[in-house]
PDB file of N, CA and C in Angstrom:
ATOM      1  N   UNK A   1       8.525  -7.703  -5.992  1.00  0.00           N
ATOM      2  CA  UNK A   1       8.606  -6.614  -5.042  1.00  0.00           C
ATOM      3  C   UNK A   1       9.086  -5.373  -5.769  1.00  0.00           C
ATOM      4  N   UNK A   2       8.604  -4.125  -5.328  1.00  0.00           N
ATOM      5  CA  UNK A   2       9.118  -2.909  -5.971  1.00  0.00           C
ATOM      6  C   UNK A   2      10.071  -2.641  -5.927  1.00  0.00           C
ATOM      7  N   UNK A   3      10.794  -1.737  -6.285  1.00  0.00           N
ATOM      8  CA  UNK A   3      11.907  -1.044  -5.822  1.00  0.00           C
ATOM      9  C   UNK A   3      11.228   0.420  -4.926  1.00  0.00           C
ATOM     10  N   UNK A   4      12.068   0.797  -4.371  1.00  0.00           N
ATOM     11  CA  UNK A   4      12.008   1.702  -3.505  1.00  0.00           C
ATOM     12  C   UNK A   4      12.337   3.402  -4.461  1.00  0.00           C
ATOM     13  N   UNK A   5      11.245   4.193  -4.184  1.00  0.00           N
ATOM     14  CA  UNK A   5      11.456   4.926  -4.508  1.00  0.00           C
ATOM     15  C   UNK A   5      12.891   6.296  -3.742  1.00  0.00           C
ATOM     16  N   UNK A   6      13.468   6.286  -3.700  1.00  0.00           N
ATOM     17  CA  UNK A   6      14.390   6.847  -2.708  1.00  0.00           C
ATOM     18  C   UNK A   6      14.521   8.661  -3.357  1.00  0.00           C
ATOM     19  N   UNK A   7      14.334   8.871  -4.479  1.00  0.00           N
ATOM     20  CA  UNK A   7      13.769  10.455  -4.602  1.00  0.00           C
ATOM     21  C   UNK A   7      12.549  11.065  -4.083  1.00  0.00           C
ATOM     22  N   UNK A   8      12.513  12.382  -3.815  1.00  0.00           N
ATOM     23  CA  UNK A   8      11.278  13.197  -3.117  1.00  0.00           C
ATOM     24  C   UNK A   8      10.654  13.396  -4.282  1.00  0.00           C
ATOM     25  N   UNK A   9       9.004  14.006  -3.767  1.00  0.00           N
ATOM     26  CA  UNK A   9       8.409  14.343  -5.199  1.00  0.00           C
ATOM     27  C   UNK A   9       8.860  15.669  -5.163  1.00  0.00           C
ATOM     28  N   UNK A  10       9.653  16.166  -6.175  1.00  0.00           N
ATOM     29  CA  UNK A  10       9.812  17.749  -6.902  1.00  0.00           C
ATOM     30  C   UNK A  10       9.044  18.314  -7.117  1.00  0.00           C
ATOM     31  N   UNK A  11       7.483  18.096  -7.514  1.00  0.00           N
ATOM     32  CA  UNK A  11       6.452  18.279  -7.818  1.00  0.00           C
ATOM     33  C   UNK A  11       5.872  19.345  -6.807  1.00  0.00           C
ATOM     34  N   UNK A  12       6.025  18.308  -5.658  1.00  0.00           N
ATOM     35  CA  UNK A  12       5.454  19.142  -4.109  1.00  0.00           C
ATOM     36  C   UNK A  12       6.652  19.244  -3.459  1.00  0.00           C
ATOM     37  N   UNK A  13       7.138  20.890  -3.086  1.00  0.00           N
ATOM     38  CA  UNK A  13       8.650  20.392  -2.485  1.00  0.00           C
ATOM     39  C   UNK A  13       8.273  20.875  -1.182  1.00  0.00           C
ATOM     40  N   UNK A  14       9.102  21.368  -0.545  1.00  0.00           N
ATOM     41  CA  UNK A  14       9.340  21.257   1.287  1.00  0.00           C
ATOM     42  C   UNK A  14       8.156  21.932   1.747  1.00  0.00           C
ATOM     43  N   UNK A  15       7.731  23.301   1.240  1.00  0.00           N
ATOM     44  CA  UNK A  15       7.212  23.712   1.750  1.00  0.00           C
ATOM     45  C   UNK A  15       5.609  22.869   2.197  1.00  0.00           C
ATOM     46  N   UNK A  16       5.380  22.229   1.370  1.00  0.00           N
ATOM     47  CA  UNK A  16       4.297  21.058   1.177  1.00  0.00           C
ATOM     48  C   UNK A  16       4.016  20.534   2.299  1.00  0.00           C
ATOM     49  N   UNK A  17       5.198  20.302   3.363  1.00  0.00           N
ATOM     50  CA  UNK A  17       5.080  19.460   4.187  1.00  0.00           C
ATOM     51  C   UNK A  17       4.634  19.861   5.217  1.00  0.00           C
ATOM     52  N   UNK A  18       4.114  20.677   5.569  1.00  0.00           N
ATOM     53  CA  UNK A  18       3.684  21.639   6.561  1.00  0.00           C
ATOM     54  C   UNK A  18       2.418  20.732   7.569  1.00  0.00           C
ATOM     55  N   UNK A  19       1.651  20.023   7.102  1.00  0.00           N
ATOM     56  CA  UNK A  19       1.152  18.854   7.218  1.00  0.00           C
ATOM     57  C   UNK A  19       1.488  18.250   8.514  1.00  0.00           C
ATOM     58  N   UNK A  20       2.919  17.464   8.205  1.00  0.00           N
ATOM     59  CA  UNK A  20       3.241  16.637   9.134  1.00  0.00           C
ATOM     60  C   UNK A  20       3.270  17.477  10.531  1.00  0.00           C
ATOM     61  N   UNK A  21       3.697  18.855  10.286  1.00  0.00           N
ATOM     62  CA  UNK A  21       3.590  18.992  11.830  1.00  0.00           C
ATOM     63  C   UNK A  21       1.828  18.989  12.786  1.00  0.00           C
ATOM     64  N   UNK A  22       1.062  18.650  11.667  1.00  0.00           N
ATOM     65  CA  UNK A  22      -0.087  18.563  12.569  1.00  0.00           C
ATOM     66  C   UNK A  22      -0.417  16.984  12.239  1.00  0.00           C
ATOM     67  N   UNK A  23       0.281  16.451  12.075  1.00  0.00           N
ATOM     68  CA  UNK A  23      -0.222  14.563  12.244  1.00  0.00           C
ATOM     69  C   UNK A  23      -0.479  14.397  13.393  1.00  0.00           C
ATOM     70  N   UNK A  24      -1.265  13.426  13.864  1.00  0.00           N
ATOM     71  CA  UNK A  24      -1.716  12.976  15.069  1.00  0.00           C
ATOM     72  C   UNK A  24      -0.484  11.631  15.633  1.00  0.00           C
ATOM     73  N   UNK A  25       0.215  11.160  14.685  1.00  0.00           N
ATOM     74  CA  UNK A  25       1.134  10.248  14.964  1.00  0.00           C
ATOM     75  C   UNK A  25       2.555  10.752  15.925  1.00  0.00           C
ATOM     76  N   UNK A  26       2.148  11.954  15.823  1.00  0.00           N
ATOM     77  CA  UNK A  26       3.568  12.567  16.172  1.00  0.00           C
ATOM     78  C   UNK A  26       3.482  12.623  17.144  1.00  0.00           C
ATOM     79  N   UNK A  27       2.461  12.794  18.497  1.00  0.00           N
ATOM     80  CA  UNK A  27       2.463  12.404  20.014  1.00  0.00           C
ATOM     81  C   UNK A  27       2.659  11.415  20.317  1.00  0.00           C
ATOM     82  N   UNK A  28       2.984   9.732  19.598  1.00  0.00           N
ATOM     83  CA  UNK A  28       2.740   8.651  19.997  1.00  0.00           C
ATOM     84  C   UNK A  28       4.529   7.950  19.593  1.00  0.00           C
ATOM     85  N   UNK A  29       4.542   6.854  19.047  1.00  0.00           N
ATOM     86  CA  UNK A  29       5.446   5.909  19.309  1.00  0.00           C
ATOM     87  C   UNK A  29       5.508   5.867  18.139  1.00  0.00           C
ATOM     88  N   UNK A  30       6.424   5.945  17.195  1.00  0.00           N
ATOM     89  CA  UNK A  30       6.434   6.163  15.481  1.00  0.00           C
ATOM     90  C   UNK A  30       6.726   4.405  15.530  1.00  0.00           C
ATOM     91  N   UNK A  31       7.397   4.019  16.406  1.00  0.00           N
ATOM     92  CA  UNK A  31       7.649   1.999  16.031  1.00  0.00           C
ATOM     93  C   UNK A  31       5.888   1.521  15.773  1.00  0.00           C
ATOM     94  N   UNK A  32       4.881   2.376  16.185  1.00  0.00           N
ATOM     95  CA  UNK A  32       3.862   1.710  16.270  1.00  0.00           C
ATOM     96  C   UNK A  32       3.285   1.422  14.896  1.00  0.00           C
ATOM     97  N   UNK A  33       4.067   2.252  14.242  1.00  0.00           N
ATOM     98  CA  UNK A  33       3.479   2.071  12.612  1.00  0.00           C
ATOM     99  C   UNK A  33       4.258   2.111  11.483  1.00  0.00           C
ATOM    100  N   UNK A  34       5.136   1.322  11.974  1.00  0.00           N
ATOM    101  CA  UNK A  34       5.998   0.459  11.670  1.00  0.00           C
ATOM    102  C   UNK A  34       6.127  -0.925  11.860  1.00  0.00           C
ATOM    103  N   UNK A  35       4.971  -1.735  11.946  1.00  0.00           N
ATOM    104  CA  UNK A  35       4.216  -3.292  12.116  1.00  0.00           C
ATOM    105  C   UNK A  35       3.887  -4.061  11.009  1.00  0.00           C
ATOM    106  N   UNK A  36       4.321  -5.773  11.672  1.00  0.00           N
ATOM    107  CA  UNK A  36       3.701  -6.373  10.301  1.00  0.00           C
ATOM    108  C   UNK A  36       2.504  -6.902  10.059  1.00  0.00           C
ATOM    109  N   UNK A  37       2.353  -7.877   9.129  1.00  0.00           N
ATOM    110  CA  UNK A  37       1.085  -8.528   9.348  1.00  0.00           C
ATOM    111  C   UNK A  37       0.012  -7.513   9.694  1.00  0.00           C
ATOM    112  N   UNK A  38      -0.972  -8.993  10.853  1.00  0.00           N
ATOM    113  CA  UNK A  38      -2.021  -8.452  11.331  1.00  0.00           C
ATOM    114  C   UNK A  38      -1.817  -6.689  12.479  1.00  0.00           C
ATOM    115  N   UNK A  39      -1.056  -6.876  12.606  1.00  0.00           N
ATOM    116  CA  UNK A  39      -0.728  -5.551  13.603  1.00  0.00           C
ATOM    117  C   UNK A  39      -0.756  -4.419  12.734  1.00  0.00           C
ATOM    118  N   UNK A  40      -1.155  -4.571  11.270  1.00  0.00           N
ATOM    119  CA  UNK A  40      -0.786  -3.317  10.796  1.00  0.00           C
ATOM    120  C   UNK A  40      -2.216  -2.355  10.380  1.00  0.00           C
ATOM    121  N   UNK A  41      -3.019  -3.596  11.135  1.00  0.00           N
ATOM    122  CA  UNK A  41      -4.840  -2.994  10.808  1.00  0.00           C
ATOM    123  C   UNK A  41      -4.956  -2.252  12.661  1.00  0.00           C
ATOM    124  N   UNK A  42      -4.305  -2.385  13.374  1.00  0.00           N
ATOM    125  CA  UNK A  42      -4.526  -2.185  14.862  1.00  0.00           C
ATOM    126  C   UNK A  42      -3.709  -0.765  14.230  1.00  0.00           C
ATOM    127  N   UNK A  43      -2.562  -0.295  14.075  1.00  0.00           N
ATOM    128  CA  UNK A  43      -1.942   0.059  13.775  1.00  0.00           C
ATOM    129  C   UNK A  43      -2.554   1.471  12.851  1.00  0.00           C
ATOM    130  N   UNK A  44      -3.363   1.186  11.644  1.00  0.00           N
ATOM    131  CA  UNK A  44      -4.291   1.901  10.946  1.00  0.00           C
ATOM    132  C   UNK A  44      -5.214   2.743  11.655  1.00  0.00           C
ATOM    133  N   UNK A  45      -5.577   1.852  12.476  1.00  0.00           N
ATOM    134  CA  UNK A  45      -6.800   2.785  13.463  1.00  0.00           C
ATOM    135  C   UNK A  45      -6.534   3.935  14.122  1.00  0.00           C
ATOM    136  N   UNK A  46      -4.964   3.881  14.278  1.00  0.00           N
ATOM    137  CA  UNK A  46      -4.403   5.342  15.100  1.00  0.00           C
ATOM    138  C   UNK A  46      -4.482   6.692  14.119  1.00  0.00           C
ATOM    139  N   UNK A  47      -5.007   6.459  12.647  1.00  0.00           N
ATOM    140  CA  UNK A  47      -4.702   7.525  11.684  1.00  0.00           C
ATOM    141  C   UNK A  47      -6.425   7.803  11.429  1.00  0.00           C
ATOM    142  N   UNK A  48      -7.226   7.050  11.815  1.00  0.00           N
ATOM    143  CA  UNK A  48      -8.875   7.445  11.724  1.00  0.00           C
ATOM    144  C   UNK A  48      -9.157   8.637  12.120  1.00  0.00           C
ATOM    145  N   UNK A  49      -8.596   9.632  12.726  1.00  0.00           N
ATOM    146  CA  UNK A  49      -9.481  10.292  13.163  1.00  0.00           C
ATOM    147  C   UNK A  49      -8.320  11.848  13.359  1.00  0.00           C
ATOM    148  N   UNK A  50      -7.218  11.335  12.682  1.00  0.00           N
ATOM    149  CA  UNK A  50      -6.112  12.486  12.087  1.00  0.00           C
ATOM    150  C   UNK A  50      -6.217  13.553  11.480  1.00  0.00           C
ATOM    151  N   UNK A  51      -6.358  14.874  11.642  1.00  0.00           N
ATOM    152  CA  UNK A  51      -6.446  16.126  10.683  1.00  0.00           C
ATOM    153  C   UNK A  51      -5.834  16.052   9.527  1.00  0.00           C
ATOM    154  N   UNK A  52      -4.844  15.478   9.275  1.00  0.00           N
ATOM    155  CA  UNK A  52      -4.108  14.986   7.734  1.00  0.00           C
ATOM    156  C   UNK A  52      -3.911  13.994   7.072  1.00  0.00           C
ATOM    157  N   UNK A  53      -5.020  12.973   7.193  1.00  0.00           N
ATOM    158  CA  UNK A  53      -4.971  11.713   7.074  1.00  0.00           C
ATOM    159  C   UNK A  53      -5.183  11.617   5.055  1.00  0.00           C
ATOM    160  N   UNK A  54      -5.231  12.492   4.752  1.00  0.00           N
ATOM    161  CA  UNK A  54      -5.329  12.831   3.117  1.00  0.00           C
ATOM    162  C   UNK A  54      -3.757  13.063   2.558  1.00  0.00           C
ATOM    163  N   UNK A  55      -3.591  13.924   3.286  1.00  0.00           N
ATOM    164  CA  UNK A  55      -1.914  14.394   2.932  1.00  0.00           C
ATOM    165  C   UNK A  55      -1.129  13.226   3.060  1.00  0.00           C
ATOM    166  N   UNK A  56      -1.252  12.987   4.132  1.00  0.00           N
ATOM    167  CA  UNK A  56      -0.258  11.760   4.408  1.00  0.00           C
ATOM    168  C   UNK A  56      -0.227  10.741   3.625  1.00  0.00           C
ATOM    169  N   UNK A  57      -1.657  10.214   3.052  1.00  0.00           N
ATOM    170  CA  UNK A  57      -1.100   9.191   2.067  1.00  0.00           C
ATOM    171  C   UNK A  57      -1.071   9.921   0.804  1.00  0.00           C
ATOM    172  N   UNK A  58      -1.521  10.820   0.478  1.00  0.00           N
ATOM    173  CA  UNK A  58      -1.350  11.261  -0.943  1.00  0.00           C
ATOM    174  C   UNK A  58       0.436  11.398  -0.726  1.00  0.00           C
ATOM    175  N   UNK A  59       1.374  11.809  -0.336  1.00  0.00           N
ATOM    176  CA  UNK A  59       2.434  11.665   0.211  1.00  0.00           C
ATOM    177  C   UNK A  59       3.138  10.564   0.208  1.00  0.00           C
ATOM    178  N   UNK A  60       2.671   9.761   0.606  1.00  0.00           N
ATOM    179  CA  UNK A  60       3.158   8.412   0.529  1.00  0.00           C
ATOM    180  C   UNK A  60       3.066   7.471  -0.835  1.00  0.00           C
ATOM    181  N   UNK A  61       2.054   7.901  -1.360  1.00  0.00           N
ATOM    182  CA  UNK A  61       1.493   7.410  -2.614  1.00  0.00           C
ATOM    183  C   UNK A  61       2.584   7.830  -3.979  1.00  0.00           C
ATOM    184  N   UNK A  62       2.456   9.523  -3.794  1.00  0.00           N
ATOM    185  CA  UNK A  62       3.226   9.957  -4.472  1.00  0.00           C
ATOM    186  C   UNK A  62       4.710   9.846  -4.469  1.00  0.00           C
ATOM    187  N   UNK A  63       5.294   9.659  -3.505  1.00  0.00           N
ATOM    188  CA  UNK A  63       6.804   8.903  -3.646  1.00  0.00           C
ATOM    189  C   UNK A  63       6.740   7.660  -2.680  1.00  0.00           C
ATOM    190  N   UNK A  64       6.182   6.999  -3.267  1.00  0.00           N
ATOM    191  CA  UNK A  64       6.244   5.545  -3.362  1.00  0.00           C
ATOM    192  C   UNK A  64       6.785   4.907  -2.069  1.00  0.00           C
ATOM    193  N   UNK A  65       6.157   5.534  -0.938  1.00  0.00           N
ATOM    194  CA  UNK A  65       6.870   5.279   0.436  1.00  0.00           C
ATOM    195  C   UNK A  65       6.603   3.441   0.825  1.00  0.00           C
ATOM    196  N   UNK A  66       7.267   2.687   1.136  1.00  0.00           N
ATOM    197  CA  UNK A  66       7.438   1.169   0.865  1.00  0.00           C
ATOM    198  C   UNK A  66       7.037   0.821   2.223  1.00  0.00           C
ATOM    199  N   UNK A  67       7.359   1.470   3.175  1.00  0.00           N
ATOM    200  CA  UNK A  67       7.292   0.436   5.433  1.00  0.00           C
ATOM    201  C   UNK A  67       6.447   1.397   5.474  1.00  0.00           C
ATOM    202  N   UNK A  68       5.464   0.589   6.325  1.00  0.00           N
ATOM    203  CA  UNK A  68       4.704   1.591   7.616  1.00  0.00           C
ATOM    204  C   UNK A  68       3.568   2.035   7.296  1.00  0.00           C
ATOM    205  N   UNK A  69       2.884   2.592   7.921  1.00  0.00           N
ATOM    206  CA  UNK A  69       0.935   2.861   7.749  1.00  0.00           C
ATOM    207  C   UNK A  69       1.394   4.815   7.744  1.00  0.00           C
ATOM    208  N   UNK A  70       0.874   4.754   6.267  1.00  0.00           N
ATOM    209  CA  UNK A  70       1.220   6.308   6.238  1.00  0.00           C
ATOM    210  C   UNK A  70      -0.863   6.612   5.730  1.00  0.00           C
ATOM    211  N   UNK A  71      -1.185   7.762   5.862  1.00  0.00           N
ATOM    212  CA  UNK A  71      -2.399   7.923   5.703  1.00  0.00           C
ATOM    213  C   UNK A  71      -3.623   6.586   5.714  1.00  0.00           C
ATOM    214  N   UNK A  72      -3.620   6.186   7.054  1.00  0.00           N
ATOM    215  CA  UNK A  72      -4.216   4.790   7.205  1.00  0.00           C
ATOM    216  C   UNK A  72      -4.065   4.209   6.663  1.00  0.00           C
ATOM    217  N   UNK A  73      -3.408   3.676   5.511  1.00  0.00           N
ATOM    218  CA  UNK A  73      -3.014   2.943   4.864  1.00  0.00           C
ATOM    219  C   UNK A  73      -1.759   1.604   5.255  1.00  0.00           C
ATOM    220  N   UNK A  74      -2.068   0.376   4.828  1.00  0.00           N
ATOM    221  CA  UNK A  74      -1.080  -0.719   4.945  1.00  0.00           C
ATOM    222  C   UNK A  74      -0.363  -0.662   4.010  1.00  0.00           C
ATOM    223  N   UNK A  75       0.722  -1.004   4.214  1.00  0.00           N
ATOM    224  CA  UNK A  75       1.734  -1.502   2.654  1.00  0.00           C
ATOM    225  C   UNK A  75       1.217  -1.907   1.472  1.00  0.00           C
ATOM    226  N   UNK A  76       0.352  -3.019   1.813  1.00  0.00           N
ATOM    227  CA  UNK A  76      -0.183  -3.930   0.662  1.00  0.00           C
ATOM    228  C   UNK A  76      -1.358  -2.521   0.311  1.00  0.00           C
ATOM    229  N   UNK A  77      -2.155  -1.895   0.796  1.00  0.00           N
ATOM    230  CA  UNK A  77      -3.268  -1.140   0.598  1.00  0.00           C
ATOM    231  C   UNK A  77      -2.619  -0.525  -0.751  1.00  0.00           C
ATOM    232  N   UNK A  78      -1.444   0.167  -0.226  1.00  0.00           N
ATOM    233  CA  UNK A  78      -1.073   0.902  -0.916  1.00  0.00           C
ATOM    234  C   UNK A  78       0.002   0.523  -2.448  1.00  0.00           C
ATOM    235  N   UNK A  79       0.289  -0.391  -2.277  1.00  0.00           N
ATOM    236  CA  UNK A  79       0.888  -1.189  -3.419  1.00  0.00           C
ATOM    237  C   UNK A  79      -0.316  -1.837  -4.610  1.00  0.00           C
ATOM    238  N   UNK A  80      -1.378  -1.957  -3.845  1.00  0.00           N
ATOM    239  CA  UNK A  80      -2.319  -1.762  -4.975  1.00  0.00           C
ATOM    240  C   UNK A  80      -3.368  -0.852  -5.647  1.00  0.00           C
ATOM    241  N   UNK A  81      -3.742   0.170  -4.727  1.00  0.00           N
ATOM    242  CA  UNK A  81      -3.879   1.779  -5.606  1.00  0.00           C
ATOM    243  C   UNK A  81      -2.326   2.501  -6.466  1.00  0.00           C
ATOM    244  N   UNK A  82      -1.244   1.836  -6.182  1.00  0.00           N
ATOM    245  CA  UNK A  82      -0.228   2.037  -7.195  1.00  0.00           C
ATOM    246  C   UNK A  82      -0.598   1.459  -8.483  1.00  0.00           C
ATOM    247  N   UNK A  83      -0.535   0.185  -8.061  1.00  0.00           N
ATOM    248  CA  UNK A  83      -0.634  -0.816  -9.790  1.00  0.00           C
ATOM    249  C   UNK A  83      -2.110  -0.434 -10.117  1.00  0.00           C
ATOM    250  N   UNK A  84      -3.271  -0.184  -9.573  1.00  0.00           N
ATOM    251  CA  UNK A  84      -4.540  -0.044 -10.148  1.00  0.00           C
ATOM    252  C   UNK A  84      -4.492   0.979 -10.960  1.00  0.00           C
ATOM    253  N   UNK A  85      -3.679   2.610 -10.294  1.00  0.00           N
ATOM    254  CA  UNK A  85      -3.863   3.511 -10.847  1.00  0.00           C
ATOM    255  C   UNK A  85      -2.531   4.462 -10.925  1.00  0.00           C
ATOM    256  N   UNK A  86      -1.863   3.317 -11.893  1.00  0.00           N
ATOM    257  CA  UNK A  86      -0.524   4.302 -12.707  1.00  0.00           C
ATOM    258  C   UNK A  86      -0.309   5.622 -13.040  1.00  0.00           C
ATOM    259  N   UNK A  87       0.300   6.307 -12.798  1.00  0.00           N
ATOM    260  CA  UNK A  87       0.635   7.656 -13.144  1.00  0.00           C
ATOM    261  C   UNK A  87      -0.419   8.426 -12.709  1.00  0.00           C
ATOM    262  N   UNK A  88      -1.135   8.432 -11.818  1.00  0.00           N
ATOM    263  CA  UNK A  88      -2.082   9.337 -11.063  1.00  0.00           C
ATOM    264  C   UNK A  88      -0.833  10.007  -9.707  1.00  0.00           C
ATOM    265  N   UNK A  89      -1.861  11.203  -9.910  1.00  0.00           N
ATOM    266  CA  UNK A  89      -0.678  12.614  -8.836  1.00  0.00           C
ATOM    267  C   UNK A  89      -1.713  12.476  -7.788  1.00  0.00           C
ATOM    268  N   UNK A  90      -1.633  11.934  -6.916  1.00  0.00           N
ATOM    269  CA  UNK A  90      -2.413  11.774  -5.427  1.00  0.00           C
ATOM    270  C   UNK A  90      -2.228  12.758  -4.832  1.00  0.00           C
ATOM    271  N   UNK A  91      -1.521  13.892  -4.775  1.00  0.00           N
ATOM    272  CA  UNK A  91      -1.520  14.723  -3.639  1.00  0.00           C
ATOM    273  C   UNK A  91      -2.301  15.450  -4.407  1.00  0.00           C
ATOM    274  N   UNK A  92      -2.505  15.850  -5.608  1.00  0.00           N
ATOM    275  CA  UNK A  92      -3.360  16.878  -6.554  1.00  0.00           C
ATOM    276  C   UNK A  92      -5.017  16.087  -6.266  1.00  0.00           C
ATOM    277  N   UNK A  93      -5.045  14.939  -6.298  1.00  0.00           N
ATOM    278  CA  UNK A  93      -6.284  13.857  -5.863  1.00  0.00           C
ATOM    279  C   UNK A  93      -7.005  14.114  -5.107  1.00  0.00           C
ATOM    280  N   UNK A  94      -6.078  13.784  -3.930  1.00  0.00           N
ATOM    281  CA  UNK A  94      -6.838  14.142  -2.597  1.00  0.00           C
ATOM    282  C   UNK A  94      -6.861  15.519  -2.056  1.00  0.00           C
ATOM    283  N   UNK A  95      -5.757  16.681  -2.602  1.00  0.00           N
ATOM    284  CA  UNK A  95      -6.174  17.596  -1.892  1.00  0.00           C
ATOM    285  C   UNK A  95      -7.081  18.475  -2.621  1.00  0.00           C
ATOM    286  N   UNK A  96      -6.873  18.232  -3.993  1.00  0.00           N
ATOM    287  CA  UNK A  96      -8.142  18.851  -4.671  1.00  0.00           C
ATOM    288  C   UNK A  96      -9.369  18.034  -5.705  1.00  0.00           C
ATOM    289  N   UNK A  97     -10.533  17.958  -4.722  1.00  0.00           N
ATOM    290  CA  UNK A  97     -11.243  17.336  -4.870  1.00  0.00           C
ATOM    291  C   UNK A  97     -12.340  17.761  -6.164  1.00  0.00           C
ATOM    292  N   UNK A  98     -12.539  16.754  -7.054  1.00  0.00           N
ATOM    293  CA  UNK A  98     -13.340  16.795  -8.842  1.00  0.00           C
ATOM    294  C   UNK A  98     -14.726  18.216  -7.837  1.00  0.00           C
ATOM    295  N   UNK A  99     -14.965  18.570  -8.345  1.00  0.00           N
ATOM    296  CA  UNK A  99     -16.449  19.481  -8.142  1.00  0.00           C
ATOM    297  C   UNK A  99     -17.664  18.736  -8.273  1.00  0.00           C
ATOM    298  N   UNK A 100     -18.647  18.967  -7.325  1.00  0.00           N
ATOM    299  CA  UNK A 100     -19.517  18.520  -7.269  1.00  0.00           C
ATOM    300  C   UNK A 100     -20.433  18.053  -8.982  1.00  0.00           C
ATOM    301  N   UNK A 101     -20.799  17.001  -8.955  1.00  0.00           N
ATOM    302  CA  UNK A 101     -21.784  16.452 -10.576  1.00  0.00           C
ATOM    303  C   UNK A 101     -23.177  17.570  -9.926  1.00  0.00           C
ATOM    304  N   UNK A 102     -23.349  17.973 -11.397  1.00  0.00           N
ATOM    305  CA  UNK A 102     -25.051  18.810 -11.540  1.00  0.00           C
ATOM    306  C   UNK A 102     -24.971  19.983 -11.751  1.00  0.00           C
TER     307      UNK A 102
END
């Protein structure tokens, strides 16, 4: 099991977060995604169709957030785009996307 990252990324600081105030999670029941197991794919589905569903896990990715479905993502989802892809900056990833090939 990991350890918990318990520092912010410095990288991206507060102002960054500007984001969360337009999550779609934030009208609902935050225990809801906070589930184990199988409940955590029921759980996922509430972030499908989120205006920040990029941020949020690049966010999560980037400081190593451990409970809960952050950018549709499960725990386990996300514990293995960690180990697959070491030292990658996900919020630089997802919010700025390679340029089109040709």
């Amino acid at each position: 099991m990991s350890k918990p990252n318990r520092r912010h990324d410095l990288a991206h600081p507060a102002a960054d977060l500007g984001w969360i105030t337009r999550a779609q999670c934030r009208e609902g029941d935050p225990d809801q995604l906070f589930v184990t197991g199988a409940a955590q794919r029921k759980a996922a589905a509430l972030c499908r169709h989120c205006p920040v569903l990029m941020e949020c896990g690049a966010y999560a990715l980037d400081n190593r957030v451990e409970f809960g479905i952050w950018g549709g993502m499960t725990e386990r989802q996300r514990r293995a785009l960690l180990a697959a892809n070491p030292g990658v900056r996900w919020f630089e990833r997802f919010t700025n996307p390679p340029p089109p090939v040709g």
